[in-house]
Protein backbone atom coordinates (compact mmCIF):
# COMPACT_ATOMS: atom_id res chain seq x y z
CA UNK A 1 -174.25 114.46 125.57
CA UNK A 2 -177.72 113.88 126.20
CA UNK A 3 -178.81 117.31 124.69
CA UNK A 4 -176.81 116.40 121.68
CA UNK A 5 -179.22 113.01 121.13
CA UNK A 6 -182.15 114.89 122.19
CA UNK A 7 -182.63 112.47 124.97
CA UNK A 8 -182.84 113.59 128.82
CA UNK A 9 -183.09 111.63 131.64
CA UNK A 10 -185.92 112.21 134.63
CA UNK A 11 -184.73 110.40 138.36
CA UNK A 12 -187.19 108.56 140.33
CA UNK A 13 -189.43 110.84 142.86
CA UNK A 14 -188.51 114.31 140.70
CA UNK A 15 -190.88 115.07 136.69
CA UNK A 16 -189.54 117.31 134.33
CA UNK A 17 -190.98 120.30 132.95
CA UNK A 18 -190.68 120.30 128.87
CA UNK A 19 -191.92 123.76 126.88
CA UNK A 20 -191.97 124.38 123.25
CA UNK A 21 -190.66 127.36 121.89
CA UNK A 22 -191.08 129.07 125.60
CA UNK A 23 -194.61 127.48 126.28
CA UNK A 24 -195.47 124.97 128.67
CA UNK A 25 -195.99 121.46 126.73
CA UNK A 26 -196.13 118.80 128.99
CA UNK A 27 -194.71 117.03 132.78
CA UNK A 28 -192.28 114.25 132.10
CA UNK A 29 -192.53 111.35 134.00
CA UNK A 30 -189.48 109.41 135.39
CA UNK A 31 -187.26 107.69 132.94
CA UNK A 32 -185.47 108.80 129.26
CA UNK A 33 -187.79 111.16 127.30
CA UNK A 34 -186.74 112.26 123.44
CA UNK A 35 -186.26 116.25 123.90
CA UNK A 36 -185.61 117.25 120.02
CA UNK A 37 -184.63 121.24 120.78
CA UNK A 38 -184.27 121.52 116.93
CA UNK A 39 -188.26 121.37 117.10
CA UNK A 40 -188.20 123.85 120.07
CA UNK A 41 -188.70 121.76 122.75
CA UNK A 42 -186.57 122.60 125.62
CA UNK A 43 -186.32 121.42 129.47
CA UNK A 44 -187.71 124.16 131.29
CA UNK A 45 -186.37 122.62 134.91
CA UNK A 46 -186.92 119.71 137.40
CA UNK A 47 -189.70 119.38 140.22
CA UNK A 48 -189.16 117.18 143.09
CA UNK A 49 -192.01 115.47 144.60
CA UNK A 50 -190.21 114.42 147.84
CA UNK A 51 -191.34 115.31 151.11
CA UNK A 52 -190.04 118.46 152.37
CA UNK A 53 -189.66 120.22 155.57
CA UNK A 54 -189.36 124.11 156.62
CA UNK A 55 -188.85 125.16 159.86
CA UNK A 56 -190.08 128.40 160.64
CA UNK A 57 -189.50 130.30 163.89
CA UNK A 58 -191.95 133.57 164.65
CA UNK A 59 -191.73 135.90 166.99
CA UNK A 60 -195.22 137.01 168.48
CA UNK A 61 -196.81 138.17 171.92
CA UNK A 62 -199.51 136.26 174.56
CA UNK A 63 -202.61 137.76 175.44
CA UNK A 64 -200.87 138.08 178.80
CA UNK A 65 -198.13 140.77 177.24
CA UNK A 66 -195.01 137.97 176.94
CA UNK A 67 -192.83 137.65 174.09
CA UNK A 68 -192.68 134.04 172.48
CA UNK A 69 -190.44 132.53 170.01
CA UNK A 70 -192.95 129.84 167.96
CA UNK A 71 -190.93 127.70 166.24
CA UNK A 72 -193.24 125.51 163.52
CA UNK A 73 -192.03 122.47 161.09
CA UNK A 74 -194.08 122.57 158.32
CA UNK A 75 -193.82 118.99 155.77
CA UNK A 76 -195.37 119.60 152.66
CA UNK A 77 -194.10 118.24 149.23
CA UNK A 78 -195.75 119.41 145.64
CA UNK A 79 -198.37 117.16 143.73
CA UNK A 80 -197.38 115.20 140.53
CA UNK A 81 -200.81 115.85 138.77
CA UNK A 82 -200.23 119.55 139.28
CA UNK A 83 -196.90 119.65 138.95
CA UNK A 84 -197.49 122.64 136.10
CA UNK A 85 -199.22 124.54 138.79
CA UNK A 86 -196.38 123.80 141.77
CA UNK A 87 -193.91 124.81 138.92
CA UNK A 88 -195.07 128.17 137.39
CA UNK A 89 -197.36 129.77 139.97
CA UNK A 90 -194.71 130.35 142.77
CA UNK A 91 -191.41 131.85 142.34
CA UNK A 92 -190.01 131.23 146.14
CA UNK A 93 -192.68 128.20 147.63
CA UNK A 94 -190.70 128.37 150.99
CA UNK A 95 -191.20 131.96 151.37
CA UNK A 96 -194.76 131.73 150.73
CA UNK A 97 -194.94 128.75 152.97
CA UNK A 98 -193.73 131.12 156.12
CA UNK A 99 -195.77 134.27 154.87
CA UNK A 100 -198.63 132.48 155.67
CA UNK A 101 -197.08 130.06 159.15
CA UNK A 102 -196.36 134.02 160.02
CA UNK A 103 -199.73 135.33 159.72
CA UNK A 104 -201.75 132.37 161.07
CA UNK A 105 -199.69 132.21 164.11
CA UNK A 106 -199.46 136.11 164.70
CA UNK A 107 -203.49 135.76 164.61
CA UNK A 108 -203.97 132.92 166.84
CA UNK A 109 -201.06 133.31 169.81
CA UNK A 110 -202.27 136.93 170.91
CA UNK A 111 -205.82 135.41 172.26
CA UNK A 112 -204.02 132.53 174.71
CA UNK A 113 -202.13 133.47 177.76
CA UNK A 114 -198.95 132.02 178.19
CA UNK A 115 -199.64 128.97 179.80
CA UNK A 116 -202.91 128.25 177.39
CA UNK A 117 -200.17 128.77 174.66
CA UNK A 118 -198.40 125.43 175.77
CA UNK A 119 -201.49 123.54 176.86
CA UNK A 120 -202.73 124.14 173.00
CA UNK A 121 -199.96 123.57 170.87
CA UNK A 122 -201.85 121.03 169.04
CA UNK A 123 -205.11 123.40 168.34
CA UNK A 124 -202.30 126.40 166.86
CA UNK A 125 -200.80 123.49 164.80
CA UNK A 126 -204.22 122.81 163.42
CA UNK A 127 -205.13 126.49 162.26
CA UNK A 128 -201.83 126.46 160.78
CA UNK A 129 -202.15 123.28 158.82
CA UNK A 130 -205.84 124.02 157.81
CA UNK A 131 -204.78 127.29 156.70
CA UNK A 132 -201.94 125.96 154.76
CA UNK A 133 -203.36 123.75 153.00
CA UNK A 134 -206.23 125.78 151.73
CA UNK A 135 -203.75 128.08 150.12
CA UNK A 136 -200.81 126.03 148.63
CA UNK A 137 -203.62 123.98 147.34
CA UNK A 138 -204.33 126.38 144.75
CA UNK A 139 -200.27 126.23 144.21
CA UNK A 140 -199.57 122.46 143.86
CA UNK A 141 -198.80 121.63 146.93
CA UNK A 142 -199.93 119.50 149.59
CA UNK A 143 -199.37 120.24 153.45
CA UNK A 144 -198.50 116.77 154.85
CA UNK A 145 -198.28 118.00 158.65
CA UNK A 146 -198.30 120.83 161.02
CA UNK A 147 -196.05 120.46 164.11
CA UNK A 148 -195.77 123.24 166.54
CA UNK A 149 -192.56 121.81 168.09
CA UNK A 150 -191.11 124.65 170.49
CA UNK A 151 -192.53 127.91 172.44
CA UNK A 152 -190.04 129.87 173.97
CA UNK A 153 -190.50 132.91 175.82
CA UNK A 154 -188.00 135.32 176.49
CA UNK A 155 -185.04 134.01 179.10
CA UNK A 156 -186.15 136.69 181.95
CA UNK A 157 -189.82 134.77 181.77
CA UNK A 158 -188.62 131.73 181.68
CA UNK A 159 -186.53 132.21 184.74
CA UNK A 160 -189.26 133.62 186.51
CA UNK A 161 -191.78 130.84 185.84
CA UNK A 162 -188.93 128.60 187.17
CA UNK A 163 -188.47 130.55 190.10
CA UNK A 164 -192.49 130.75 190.69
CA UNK A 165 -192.23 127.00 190.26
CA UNK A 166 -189.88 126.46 192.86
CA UNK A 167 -191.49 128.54 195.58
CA UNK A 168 -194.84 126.47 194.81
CA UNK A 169 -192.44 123.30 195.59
CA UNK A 170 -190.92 124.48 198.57
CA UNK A 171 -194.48 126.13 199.85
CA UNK A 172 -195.86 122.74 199.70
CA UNK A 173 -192.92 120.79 201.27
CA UNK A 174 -193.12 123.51 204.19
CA UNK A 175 -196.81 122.74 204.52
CA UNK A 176 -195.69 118.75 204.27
CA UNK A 177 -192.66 119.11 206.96
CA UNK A 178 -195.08 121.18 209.61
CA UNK A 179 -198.04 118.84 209.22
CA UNK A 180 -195.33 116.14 210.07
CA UNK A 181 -194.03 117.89 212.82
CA UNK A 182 -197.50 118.51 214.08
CA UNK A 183 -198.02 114.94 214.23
CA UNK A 184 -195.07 114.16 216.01
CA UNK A 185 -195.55 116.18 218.63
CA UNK A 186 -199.10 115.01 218.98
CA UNK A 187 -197.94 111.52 219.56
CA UNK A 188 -195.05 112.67 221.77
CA UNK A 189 -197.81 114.30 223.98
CA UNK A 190 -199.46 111.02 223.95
CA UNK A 191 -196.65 109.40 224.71
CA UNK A 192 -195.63 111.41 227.60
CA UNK A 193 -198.65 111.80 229.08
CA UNK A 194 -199.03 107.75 228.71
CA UNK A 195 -195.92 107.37 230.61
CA UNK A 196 -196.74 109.60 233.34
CA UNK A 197 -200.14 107.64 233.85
CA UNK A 198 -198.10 104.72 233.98
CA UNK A 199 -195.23 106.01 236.19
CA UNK A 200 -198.08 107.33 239.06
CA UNK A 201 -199.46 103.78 238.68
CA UNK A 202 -196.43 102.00 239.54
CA UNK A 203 -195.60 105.08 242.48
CA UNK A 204 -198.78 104.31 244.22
CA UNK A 205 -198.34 100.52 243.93
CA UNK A 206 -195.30 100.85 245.39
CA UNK A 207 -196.21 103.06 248.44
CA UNK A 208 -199.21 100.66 248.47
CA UNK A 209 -197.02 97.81 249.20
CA UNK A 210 -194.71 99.84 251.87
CA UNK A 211 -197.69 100.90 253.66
CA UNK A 212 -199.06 96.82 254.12
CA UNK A 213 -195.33 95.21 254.43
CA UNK A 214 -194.85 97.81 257.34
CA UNK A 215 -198.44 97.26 258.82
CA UNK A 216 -197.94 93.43 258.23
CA UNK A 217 -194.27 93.43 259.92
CA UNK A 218 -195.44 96.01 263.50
CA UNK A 219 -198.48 93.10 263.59
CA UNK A 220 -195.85 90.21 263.19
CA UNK A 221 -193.83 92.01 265.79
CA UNK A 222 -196.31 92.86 268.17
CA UNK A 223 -197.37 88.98 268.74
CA UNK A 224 -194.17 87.85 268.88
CA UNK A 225 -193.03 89.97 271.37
CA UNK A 226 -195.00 90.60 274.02
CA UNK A 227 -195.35 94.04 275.81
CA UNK A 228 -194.36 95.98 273.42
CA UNK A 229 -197.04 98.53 271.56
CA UNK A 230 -197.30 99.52 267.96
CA UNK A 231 -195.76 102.90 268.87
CA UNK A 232 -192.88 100.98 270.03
CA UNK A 233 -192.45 98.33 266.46
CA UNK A 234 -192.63 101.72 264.36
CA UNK A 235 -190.01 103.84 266.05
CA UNK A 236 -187.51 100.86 266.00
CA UNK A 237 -188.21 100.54 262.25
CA UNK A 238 -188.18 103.67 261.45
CA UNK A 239 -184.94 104.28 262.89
CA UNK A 240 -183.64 101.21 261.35
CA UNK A 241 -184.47 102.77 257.84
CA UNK A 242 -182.92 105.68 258.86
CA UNK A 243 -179.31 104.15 259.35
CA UNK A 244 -179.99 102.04 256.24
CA UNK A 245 -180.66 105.49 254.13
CA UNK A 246 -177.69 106.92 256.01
CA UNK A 247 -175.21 104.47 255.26
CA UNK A 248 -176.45 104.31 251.40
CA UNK A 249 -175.85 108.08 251.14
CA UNK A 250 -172.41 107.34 252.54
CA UNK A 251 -171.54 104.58 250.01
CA UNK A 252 -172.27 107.02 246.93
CA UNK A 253 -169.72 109.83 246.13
CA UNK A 254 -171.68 111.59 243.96
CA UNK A 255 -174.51 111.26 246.09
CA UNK A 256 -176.60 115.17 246.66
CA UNK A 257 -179.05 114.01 248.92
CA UNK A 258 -179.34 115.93 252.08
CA UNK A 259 -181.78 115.62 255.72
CA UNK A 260 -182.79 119.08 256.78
CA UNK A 261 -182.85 118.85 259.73
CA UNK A 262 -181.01 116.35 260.87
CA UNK A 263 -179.66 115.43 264.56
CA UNK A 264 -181.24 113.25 266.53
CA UNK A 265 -184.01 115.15 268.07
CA UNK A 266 -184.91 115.70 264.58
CA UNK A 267 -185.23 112.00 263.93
CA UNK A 268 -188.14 111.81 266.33
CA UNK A 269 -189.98 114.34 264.48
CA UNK A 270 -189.26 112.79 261.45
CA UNK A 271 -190.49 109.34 262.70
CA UNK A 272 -193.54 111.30 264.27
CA UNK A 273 -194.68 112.48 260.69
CA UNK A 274 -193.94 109.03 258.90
CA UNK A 275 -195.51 107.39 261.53
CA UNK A 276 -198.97 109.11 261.27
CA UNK A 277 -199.28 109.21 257.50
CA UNK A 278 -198.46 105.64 257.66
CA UNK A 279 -201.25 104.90 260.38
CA UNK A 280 -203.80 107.51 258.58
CA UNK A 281 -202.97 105.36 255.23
CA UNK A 282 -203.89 102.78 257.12
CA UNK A 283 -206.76 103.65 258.29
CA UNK A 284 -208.10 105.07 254.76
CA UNK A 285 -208.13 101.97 253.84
């Protein structure tokens, strides 16, 4: 119907490219243009000035032999001043687009090793956007941004650099778990050899207080009673802790002590050696 009247309509964001008689004429602008086609004038199609996005995905190879997938989003959208130029100069834009995301990233991936690759996403983006836009320029079209937004090498590498990763974690928590152990063994030494300082203080202490309650109890003894000798206080005590020890074993089942020898000739002998390291304590002191 709108043919018929002559009159064509142009939606908001797109222009229209009119011809006469096959030639370019002129851009219309949004809004309802006259289009008499009895003159010549015909519509020769529409041009959308939206932004745009391609996403292109190239294959290429590190510097360090390893196959990558790049996969770049390219936003670009064509100029309304050269909207002629957007509109005649390029049969396929999008192809041309990834011709040249191809060929700048084919040129720029092969000098980074894998991991650079990652680490300088942004710098690849850049090339690729500076690139761009000094071609399509010449087309029409401005390159709004570059985004590099995915690297993916092939699965085998990526499982490998997973499997690297994981022995670097479990290297360092081994290193982690033996310096821990290290300490606290180090500070069970210390501890043990702290209590063994203290157990042989409290050992001598206590033989320190046998030797002057038995020294202290022959003197009592020997003033009390007279006649008797020191000799005499000693063996009587002795033997006394003898029965006591003897009837303590007794009271205990479980009890694995055992007096080699033991009779009672052997009691003297016993009471002979207790009795001089007790008296050569003594005298030490």
């Amino acid at each position: 119907m709108g043919n018929l009247f002559c009159c064509i309509q142009v939606d908001q964001s797109t222009v229209a490219i009119k011809e006469k008689f096959g030639k370019f004429d002129e851009v219309l602008d949004p809004g309802c243009h006259c289009l008499p086609w009895f003159l010549g004038s015909q519509l020769a199609g529409l041009l959308s000035l939206r932004l745009q996005q391609l996403d292109v995905r190239c294959e290429t190879k590190t510097k360090d032999n390893v196959f990558v997938t790049v996969v770049a989003s390219i936003q670009y959208r064509a100029l309304a001043d050269k909207a002629s130029d957007a509109f005649y100069k390029l049969s396929n834009t999008r192809a041309q687009i990834q011709a040249y995301v191809f060929d700048v990233i084919r040129a720029s991936v092969p000098k980074l090793n894998l991991d650079d690759a990652f680490e300088q996403k942004n710098e690849i983006a850049k090339a690729v956007e500076d690139e761009l836009e000094k071609a399509m320029s010449a087309y029409g079209y401005e390159i709004v941004q570059t985004l590099i937004v995915d690297i993916e090498p092939d699965e085998h590498v990526k499982r490998a650099m997973n499997e690297i990763n994981a022995a670097a974690r479990l290297r360092v928590a081994a290193n982690e778990k033996a310096e821990a152990e290290k300490i606290l063994q180090i500070k069970r030494a210390e501890g043990e050899a702290e209590s063994k300082y203290l157990s042989g203080l409290g050992i001598a202490r206590q033989r320190q207080a046998i030797v002057d309650g038995l020294r202290d109890s022959v003197l009592g003894f020997s003033e009390n009673v007279p006649g008797t000798t020191a000799k005499d206080v000693m063996d009587m005590v002795l033997v006394t802790q003898y029965f006591d020890t003897m009837k303590e074993i007794g009271a205990s089942s479980k009890s694995s002590a055992v007096f080699i020898p033991h009779g009672p000739g052997a009691i003297r002998d016993v009471a002979t050696q207790i009795r001089d390291g007790l008296l050569q304590a003594s005298a030490n002191q």
